[in-house]
C-alpha atoms as a PDB file:
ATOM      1  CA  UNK A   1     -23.847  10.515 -11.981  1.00  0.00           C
ATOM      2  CA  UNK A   2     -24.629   7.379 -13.879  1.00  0.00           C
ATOM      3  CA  UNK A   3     -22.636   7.060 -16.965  1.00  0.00           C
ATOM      4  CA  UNK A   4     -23.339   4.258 -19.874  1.00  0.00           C
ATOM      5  CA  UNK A   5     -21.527   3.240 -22.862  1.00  0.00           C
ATOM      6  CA  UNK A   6     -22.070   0.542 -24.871  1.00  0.00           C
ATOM      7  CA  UNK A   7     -18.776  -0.820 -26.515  1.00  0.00           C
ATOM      8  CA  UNK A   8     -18.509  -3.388 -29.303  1.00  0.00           C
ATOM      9  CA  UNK A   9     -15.121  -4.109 -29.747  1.00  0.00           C
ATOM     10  CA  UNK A  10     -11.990  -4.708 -28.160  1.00  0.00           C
ATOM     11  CA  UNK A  11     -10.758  -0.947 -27.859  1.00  0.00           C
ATOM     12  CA  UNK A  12      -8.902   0.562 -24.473  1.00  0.00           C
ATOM     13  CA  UNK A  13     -11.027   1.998 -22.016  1.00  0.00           C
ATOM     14  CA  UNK A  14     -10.305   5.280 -20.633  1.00  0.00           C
ATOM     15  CA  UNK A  15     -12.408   7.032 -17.481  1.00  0.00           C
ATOM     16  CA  UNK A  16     -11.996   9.515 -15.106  1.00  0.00           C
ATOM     17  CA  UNK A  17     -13.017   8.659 -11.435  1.00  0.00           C
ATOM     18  CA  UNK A  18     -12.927  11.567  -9.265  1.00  0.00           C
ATOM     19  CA  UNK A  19      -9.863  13.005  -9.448  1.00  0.00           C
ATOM     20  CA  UNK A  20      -8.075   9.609 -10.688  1.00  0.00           C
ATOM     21  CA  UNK A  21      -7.702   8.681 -14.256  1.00  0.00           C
ATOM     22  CA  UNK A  22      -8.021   4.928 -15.153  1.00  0.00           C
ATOM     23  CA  UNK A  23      -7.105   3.132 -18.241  1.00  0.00           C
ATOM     24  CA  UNK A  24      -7.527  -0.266 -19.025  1.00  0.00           C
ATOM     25  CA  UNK A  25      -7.505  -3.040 -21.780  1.00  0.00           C
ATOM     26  CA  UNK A  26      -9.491  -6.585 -21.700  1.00  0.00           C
ATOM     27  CA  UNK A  27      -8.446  -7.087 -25.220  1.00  0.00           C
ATOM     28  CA  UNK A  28     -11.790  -9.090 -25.530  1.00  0.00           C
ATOM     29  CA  UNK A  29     -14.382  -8.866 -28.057  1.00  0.00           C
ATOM     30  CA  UNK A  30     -17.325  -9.546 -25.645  1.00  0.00           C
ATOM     31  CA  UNK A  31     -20.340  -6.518 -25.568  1.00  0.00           C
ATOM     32  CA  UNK A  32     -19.553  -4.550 -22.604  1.00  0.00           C
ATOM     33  CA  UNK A  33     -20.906  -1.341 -21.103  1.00  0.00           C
ATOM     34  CA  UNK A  34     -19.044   1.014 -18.249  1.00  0.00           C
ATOM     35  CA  UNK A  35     -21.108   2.474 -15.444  1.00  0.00           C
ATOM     36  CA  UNK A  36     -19.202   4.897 -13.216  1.00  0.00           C
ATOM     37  CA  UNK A  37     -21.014   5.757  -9.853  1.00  0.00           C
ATOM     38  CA  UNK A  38     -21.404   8.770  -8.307  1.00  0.00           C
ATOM     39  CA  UNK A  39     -18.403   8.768  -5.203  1.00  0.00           C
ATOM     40  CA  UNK A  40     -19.351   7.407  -1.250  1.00  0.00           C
ATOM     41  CA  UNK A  41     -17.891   9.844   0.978  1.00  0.00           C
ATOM     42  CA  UNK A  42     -17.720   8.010   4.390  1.00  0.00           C
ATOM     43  CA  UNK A  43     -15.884   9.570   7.468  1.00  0.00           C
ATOM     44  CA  UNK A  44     -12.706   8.320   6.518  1.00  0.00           C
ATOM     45  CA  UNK A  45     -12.497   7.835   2.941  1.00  0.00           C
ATOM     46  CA  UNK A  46     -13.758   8.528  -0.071  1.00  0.00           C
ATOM     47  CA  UNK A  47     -14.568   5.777  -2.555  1.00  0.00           C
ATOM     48  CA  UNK A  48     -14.547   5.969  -6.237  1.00  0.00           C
ATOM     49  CA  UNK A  49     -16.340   2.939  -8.800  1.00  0.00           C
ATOM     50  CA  UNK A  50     -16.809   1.903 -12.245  1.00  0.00           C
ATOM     51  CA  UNK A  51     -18.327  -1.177 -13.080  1.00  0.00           C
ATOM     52  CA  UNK A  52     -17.786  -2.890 -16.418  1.00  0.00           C
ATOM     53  CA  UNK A  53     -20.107  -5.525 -17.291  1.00  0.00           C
ATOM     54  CA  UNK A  54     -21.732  -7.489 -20.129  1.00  0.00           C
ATOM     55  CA  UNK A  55     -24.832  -9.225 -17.798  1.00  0.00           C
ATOM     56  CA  UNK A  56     -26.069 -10.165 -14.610  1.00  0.00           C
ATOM     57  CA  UNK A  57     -23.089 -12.508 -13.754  1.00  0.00           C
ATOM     58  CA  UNK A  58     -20.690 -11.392 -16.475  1.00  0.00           C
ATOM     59  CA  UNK A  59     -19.406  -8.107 -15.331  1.00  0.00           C
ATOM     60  CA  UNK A  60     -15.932  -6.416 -13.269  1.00  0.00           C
ATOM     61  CA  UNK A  61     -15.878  -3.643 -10.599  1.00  0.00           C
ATOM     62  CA  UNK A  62     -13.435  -1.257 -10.040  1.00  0.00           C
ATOM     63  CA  UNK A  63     -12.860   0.631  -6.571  1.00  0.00           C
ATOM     64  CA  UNK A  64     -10.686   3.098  -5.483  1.00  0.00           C
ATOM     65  CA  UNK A  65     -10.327   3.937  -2.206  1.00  0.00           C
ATOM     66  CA  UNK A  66      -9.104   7.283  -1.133  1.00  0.00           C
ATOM     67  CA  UNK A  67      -8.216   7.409   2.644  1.00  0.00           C
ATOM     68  CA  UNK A  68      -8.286  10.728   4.476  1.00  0.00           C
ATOM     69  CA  UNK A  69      -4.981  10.280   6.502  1.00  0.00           C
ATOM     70  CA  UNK A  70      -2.390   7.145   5.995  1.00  0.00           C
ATOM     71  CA  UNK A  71      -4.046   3.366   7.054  1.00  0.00           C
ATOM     72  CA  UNK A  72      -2.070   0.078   7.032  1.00  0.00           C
ATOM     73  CA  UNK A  73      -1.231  -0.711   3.625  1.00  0.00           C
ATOM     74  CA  UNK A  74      -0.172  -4.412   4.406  1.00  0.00           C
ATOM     75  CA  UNK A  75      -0.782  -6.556   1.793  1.00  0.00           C
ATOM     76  CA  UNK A  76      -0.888  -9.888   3.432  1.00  0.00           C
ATOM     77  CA  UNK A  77      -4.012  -8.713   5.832  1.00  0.00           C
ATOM     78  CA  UNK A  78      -6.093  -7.026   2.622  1.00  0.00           C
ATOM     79  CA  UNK A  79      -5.183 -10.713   0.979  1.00  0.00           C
ATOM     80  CA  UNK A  80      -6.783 -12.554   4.309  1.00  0.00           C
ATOM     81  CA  UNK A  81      -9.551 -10.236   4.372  1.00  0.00           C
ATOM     82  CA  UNK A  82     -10.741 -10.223   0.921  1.00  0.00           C
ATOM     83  CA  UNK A  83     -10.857 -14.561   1.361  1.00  0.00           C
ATOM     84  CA  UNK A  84     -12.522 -14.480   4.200  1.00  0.00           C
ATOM     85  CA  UNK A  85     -14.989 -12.236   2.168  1.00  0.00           C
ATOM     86  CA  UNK A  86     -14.995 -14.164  -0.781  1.00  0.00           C
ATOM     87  CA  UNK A  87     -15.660 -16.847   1.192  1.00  0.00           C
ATOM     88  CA  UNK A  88     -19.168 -14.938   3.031  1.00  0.00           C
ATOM     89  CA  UNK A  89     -20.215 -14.794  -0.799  1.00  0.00           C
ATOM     90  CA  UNK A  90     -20.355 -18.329  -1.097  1.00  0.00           C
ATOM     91  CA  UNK A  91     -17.554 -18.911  -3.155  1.00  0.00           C
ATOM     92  CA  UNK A  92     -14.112 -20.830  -2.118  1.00  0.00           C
ATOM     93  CA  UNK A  93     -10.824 -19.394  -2.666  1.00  0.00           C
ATOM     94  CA  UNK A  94      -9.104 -21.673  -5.041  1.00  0.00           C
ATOM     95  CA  UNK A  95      -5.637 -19.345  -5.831  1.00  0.00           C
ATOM     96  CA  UNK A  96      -4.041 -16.769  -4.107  1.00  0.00           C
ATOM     97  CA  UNK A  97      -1.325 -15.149  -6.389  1.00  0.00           C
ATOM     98  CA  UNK A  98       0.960 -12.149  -5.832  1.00  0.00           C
ATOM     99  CA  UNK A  99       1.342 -10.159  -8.627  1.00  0.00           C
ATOM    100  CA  UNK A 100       2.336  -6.713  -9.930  1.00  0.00           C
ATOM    101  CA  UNK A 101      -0.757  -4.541 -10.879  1.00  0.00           C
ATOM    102  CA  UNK A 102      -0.353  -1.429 -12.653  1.00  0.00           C
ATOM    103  CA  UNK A 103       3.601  -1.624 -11.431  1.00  0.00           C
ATOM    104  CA  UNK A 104       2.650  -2.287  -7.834  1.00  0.00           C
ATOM    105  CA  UNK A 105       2.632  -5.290  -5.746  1.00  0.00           C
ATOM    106  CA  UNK A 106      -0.522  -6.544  -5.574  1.00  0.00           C
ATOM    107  CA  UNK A 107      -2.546 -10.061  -5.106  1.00  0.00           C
ATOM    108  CA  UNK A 108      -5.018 -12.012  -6.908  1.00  0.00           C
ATOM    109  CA  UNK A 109      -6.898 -14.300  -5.582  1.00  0.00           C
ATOM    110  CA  UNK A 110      -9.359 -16.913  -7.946  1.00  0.00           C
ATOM    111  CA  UNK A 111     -12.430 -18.672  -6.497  1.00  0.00           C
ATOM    112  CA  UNK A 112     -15.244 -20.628  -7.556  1.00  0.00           C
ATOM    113  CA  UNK A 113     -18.965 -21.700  -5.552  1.00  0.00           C
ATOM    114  CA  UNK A 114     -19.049 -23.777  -3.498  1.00  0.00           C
ATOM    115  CA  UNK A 115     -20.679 -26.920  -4.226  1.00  0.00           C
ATOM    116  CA  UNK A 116     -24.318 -26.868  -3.547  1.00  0.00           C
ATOM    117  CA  UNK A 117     -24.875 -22.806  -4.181  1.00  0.00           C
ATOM    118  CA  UNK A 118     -27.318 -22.550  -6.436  1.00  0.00           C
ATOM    119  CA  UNK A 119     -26.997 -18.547  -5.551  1.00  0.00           C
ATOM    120  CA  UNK A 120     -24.595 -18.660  -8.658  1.00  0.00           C
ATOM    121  CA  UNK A 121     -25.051 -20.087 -12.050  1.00  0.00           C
ATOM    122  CA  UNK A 122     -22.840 -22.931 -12.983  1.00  0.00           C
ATOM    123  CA  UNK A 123     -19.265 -22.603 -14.585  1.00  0.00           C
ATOM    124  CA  UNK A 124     -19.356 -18.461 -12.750  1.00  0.00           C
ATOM    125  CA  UNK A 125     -15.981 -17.369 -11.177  1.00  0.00           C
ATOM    126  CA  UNK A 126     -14.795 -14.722  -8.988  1.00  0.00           C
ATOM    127  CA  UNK A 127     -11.794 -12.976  -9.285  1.00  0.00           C
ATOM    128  CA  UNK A 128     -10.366 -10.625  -6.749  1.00  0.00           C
ATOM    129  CA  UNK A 129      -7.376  -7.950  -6.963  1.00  0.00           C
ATOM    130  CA  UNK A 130      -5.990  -5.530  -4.711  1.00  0.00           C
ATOM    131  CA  UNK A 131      -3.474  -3.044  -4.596  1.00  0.00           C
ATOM    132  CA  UNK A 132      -2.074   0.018  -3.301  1.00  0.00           C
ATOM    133  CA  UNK A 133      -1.043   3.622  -5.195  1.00  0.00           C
ATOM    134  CA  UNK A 134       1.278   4.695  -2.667  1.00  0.00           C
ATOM    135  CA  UNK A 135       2.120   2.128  -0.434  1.00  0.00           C
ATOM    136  CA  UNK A 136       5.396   2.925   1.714  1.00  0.00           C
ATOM    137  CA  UNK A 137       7.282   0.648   4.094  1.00  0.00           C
ATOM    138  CA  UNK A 138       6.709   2.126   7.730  1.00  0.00           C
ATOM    139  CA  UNK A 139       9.735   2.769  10.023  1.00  0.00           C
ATOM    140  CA  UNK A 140       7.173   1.192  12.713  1.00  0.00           C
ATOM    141  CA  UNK A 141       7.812  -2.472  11.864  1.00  0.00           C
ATOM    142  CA  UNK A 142       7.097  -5.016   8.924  1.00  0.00           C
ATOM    143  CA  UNK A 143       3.790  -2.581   7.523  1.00  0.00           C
ATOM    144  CA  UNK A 144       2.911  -0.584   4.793  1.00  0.00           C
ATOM    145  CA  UNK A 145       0.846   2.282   5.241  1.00  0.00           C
ATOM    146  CA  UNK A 146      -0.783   3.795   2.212  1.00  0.00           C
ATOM    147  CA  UNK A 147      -4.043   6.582   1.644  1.00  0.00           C
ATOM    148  CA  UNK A 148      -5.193   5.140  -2.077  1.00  0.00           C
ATOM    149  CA  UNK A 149      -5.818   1.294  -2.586  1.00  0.00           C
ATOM    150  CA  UNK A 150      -7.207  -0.167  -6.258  1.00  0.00           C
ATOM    151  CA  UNK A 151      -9.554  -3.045  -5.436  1.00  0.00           C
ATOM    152  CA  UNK A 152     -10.595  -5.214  -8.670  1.00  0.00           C
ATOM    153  CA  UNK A 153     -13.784  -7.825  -8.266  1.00  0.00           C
ATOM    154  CA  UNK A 154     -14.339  -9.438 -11.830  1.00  0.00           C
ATOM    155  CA  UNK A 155     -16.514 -12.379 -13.179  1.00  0.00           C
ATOM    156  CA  UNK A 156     -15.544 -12.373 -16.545  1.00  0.00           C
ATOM    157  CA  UNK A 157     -13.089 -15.042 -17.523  1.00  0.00           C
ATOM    158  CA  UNK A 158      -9.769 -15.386 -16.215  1.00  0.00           C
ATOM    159  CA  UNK A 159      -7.805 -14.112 -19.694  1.00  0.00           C
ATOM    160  CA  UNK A 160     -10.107 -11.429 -19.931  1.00  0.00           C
ATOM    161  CA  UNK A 161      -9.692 -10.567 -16.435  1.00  0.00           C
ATOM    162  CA  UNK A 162      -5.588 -10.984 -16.422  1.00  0.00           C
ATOM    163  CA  UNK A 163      -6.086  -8.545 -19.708  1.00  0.00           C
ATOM    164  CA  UNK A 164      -7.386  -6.498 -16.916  1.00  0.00           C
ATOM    165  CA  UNK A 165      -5.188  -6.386 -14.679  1.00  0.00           C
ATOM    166  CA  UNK A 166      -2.217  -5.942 -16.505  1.00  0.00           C
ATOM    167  CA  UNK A 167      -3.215  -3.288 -18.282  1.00  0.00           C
ATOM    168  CA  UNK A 168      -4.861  -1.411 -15.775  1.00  0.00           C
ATOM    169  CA  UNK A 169      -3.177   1.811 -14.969  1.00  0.00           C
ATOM    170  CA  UNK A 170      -4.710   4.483 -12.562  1.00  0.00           C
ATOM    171  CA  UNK A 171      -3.575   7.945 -11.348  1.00  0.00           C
ATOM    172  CA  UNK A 172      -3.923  11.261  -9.551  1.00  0.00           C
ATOM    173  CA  UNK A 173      -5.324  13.527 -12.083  1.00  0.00           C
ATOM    174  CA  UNK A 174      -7.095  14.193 -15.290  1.00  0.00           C
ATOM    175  CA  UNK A 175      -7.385  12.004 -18.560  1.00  0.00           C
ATOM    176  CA  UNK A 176      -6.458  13.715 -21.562  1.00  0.00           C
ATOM    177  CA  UNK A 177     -10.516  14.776 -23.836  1.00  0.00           C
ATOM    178  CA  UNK A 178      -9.664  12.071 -26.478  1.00  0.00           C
ATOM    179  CA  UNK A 179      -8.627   9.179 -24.232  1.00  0.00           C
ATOM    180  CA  UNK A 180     -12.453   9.317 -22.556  1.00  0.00           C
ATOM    181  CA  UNK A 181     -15.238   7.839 -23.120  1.00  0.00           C
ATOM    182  CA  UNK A 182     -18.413   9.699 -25.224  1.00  0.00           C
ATOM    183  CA  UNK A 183     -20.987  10.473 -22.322  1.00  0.00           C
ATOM    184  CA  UNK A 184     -24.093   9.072 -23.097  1.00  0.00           C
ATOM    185  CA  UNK A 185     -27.523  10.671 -22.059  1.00  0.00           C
END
């Protein structure tokens, strides 16, 4: 299912993603739209997005990750993981922050191209988040093991993607009618 809706002004977005619903705020009055995509069911997981974005290099994806059985949770290897990505895009990791997302520990991490990729139009950044729903401490040793991680890839500007991010706010279960979006056909 491929849902559009244009939006004009700064207002809080509301969507329901599978069984997970997910609020947000950029408090920004740039022209966005919201495209949810229909779910990826791999052998493990299940994988839930919604992309928010204003053009071709101006836009913010959101993916949740719903894991069949518990998988390490552990924050510091997601955080190596995703730079070591960022970095395969062409981009260089130029902040790694922990933060709290949505009243979880989480990470951001800010990058820019690297000089000489003309891949990406000048002035572009990448932002990437990351955090887990239900991340315990295991009894097993210094882990985390989680089944629901948030992951957050934005290239709208840094305000508008801290507005983001801390006012993001996703959970198990459905959005009340008048908090979602018109569906558009």
């Amino acid at each position: 299912m491929l849902m559009l809706s244009p939006l004009t002004m700064a207002v809080p977005e509301s969507s329901q993603l599978g069984p997970y619903s997910v609020s947000f705020d950029m408090n920004t009055d740039m022209q966005h739209e919201l495209q949810m995509t229909q779910p990826l069911q791999t052998q493990s997981a299940t994988i839930y997005g919604l992309q928010v974005f204003t053009d071709n290099t101006t836009k913010a994806r959101i993916t949740i990750s719903e894991y069949n059985s518990s998988i390490d949770a552990t924050l510091p290897i997601y955080k190596q993981l995703a730079a070591m990505s960022i970095a395969f895009s062409g981009f260089n990791a130029t902040s790694i922050e922990d933060m709290m997302i949505d009243g979880k520990n989480g990470f951001l991490i800010g990058s820019e191209p690297y000089p000489g990729n003309t891949m990406v139009p000048a002035g572009i950044n990448l932002f990437q988040a990351l955090y887990w729903l239900d991340s315990k401490d295991c009894e097993c040793g210094p882990v985390s093991v989680g089944t629901a991680s948030v992951d957050i890839t934005s290239s709208y500007p840094q305000d508008v993607t801290r507005n983001l991010l801390g006012s993001i706010h996703v959970e198990k279960g459905q959005a009340a009618a008048q908090d979602m979006p018109p569906a558009q056909n």
